[in-house]
Protein backbone atom coordinates (compact mmCIF):
# COMPACT_ATOMS: atom_id res chain seq x y z
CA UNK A 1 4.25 -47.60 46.46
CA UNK A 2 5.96 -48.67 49.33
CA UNK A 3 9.80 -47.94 49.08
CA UNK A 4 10.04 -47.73 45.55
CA UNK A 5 8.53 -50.93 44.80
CA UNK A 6 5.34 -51.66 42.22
CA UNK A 7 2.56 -52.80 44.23
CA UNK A 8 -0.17 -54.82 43.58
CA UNK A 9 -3.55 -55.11 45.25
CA UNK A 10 -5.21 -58.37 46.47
CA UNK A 11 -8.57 -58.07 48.51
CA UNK A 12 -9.04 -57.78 51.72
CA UNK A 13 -10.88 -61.30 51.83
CA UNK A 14 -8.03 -63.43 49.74
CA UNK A 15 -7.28 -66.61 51.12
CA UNK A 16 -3.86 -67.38 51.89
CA UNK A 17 -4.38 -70.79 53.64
CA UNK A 18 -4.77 -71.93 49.93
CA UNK A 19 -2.67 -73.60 47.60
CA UNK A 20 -4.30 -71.55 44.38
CA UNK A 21 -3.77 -68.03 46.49
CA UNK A 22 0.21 -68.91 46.94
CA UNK A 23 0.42 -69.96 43.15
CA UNK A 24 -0.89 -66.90 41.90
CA UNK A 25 1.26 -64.66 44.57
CA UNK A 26 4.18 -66.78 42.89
CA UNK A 27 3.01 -66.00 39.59
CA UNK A 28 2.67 -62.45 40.02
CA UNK A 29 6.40 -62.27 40.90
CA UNK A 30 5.04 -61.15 44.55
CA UNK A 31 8.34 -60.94 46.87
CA UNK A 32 6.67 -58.90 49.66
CA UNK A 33 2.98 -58.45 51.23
CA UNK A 34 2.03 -55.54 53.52
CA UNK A 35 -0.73 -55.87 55.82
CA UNK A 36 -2.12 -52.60 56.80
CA UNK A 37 -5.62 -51.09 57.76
CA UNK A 38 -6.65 -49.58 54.36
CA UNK A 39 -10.49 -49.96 54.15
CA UNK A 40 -11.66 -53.24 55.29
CA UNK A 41 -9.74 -54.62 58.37
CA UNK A 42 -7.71 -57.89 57.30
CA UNK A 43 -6.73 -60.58 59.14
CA UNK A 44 -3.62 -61.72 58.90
CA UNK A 45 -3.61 -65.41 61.25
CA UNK A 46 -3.56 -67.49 57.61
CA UNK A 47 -0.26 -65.59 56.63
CA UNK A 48 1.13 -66.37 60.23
CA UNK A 49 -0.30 -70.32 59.59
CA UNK A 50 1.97 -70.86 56.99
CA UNK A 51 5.49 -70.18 58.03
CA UNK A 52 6.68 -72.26 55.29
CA UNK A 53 4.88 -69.93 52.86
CA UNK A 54 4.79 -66.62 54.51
CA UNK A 55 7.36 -65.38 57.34
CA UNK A 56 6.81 -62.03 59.06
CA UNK A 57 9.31 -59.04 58.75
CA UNK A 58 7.89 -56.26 60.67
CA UNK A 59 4.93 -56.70 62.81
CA UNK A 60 3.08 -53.52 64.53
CA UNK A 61 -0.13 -52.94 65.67
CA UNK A 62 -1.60 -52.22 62.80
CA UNK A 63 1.09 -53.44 60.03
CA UNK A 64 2.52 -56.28 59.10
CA UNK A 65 4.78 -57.38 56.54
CA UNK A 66 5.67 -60.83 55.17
CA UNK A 67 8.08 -62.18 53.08
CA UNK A 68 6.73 -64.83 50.42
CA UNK A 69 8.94 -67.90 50.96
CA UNK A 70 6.70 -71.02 49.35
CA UNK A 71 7.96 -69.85 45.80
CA UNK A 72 9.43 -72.46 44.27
């Protein structure tokens, strides 16, 4: 776990252009993602699509990290 925090997986392919993806990230109580190369490579340009929902916090070359902001 990244500084002391309990993390929680999503897959490499989950969309986060949609609607359903943010909902369940809500539900989850998911403050924080981290984008890092772990196995498959990910793509981050739907995170950076959605500045309402998603606003980056650290970005280097091969890590990212958002903050979730479209929680209601």
């Amino acid at each position: 776990p990244l500084i002391d925090r309990q993390t929680v997986p999503l897959r490499y392919d989950t969309n986060f252009g949609e609607q359903a993806t943010l909902e369940n990230v809500c539900q989850q109580g998911i403050s924080h993602l981290y984008v890092g190369e772990l196995g498959q490579n990910f793509n981050d340009s739907q995170l950076s699509a959605q500045p309402t929902w998603y606003k980056a916090l650290l970005a280097m070359p091969k890590v990212r990290v958002y903050q979730v902001m479209g929680c209601n």
